[in-house]
C-alpha atoms as a PDB file:
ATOM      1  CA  UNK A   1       0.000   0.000   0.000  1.00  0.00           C
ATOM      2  CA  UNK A   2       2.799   2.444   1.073  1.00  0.00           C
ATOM      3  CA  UNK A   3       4.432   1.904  -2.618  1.00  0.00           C
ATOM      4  CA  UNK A   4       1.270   2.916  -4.376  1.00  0.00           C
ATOM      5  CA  UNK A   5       1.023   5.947  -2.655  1.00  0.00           C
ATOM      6  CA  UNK A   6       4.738   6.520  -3.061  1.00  0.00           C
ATOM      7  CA  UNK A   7       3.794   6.392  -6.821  1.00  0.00           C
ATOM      8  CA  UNK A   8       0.820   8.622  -6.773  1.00  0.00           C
ATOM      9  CA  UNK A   9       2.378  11.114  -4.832  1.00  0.00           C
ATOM     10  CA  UNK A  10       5.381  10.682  -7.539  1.00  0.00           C
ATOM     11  CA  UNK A  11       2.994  10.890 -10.347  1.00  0.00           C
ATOM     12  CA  UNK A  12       1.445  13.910  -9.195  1.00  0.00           C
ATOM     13  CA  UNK A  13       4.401  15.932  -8.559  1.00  0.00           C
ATOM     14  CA  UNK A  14       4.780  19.021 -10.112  1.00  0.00           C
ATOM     15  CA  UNK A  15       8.666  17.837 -11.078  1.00  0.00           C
ATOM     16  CA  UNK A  16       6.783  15.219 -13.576  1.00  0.00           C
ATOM     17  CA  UNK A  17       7.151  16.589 -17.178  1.00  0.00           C
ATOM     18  CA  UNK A  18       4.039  17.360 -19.312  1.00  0.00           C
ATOM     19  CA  UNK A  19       3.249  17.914 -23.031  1.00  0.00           C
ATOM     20  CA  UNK A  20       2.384  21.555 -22.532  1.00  0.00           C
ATOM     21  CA  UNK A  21       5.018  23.258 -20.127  1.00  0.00           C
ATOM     22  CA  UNK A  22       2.274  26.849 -20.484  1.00  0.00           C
ATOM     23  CA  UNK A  23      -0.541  25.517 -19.320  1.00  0.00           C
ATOM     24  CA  UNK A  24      -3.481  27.511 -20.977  1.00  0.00           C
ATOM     25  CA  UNK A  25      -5.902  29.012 -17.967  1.00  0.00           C
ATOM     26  CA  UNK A  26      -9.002  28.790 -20.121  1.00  0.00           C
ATOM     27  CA  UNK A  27      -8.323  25.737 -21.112  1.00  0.00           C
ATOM     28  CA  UNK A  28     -11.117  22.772 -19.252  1.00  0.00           C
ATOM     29  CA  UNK A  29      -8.692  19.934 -19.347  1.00  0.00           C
ATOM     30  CA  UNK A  30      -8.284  17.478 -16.439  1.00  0.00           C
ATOM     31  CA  UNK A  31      -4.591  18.565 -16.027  1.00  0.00           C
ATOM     32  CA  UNK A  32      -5.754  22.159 -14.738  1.00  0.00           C
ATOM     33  CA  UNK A  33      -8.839  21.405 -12.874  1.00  0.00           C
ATOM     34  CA  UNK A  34      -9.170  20.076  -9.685  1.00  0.00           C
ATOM     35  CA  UNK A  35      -9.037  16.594  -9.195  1.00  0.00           C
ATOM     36  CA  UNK A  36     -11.266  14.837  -6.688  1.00  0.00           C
ATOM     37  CA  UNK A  37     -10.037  11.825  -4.694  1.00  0.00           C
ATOM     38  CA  UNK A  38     -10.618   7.914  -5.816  1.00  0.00           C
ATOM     39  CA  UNK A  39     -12.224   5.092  -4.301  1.00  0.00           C
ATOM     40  CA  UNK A  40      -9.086   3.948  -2.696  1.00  0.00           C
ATOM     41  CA  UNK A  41      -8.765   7.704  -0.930  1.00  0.00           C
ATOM     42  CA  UNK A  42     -11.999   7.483   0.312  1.00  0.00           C
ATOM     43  CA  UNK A  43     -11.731   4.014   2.207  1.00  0.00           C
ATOM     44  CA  UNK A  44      -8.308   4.829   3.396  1.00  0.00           C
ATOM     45  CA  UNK A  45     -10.037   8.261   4.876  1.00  0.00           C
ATOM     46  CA  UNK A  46     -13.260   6.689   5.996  1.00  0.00           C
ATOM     47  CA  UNK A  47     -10.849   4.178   8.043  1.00  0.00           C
ATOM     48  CA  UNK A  48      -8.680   6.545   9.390  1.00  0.00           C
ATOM     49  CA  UNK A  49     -11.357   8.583  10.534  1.00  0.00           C
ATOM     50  CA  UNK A  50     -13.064   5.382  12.231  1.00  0.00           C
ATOM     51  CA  UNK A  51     -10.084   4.895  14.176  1.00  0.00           C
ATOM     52  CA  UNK A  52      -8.978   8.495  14.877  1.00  0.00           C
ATOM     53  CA  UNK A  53      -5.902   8.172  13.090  1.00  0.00           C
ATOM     54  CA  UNK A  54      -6.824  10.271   9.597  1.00  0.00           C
ATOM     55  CA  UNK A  55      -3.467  13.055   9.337  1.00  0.00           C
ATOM     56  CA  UNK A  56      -3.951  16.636   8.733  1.00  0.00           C
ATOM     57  CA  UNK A  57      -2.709  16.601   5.177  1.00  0.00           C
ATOM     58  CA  UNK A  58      -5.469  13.956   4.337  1.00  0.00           C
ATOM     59  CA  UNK A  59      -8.208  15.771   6.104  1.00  0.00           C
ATOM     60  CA  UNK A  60      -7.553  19.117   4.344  1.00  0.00           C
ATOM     61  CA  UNK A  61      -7.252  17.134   1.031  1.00  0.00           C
ATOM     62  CA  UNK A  62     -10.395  15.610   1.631  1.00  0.00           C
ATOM     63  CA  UNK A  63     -11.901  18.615   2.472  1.00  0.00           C
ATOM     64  CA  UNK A  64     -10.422  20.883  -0.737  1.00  0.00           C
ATOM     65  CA  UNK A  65     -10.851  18.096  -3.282  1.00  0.00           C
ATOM     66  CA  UNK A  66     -13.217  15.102  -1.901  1.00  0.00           C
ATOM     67  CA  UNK A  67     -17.327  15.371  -2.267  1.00  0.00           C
ATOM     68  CA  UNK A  68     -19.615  15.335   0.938  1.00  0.00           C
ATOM     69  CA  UNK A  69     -21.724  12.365  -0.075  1.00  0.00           C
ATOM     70  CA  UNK A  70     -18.887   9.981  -1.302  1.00  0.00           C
ATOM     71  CA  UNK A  71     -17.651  10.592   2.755  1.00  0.00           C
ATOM     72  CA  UNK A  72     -21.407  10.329   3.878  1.00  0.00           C
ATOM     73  CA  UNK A  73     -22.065   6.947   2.144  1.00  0.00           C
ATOM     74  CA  UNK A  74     -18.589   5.667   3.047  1.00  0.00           C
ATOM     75  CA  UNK A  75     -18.842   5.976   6.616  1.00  0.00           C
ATOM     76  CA  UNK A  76     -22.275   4.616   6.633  1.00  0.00           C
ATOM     77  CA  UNK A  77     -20.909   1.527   4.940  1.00  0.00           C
ATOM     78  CA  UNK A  78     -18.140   1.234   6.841  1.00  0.00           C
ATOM     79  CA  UNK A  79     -19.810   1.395  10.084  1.00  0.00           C
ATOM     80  CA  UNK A  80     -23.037  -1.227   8.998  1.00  0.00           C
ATOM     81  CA  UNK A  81     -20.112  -3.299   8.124  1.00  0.00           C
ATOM     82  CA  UNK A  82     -18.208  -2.795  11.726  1.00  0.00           C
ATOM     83  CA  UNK A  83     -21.420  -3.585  13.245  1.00  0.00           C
ATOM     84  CA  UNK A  84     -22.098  -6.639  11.441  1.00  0.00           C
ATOM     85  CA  UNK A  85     -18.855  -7.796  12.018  1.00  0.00           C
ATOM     86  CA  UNK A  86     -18.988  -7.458  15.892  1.00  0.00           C
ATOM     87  CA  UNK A  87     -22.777  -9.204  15.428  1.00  0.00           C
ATOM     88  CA  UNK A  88     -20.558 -12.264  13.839  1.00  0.00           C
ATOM     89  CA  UNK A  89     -17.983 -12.341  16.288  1.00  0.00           C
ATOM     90  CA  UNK A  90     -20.098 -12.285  19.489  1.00  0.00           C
ATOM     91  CA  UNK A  91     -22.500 -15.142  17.531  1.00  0.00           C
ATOM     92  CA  UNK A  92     -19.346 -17.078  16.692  1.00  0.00           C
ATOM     93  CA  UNK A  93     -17.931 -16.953  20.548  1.00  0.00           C
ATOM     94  CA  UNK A  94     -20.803 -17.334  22.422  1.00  0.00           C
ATOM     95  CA  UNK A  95     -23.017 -20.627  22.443  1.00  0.00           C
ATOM     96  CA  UNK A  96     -26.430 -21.202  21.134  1.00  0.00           C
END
């Protein structure tokens, strides 16, 4: 996991070379617009959060570039799924 973010963060450097070194500022391509944050992000933030462990950097790029309702439906996800899992467990452990 560490690698692949290793690789987006290298990927996404401004040090990576582009076709266009002027980038046009009327232009609407993805290169000068914001871009949001990916599935992956969104787990890895939702998690963090549900542990208390999400950094500052992560927060503020969730919060610049990352949509309400992806975080909304993510944590609701995530925590039907913690609860289910604890509902498992505590079946599996105790007896009928």
């Amino acid at each position: 996991m560490c690698s692949v973010k290793m690789a987006r963060e290298l990927f996404n450097s401004p040090t990576v070379a582009t076709m266009s070194t002027t980038p046009d500022p009327d232009s609407d391509s993805p290169s000068t617009k914001p871009r949001g944050t990916g599935i992956f992000s969104v787990i890895g933030s939702v998690l963090a959060a549900g542990f208390g462990v999400q950094s500052d950097a992560a927060r503020a790029r969730d919060f610049q570039r990352g949509k309400l309702i992806h975080f909304i439906v993510g944590g609701i996800i995530g925590t039907v799924l913690f609860v289910l899992a604890v509902v498992a467990v505590v079946q599996a452990v105790l007896p009928d």
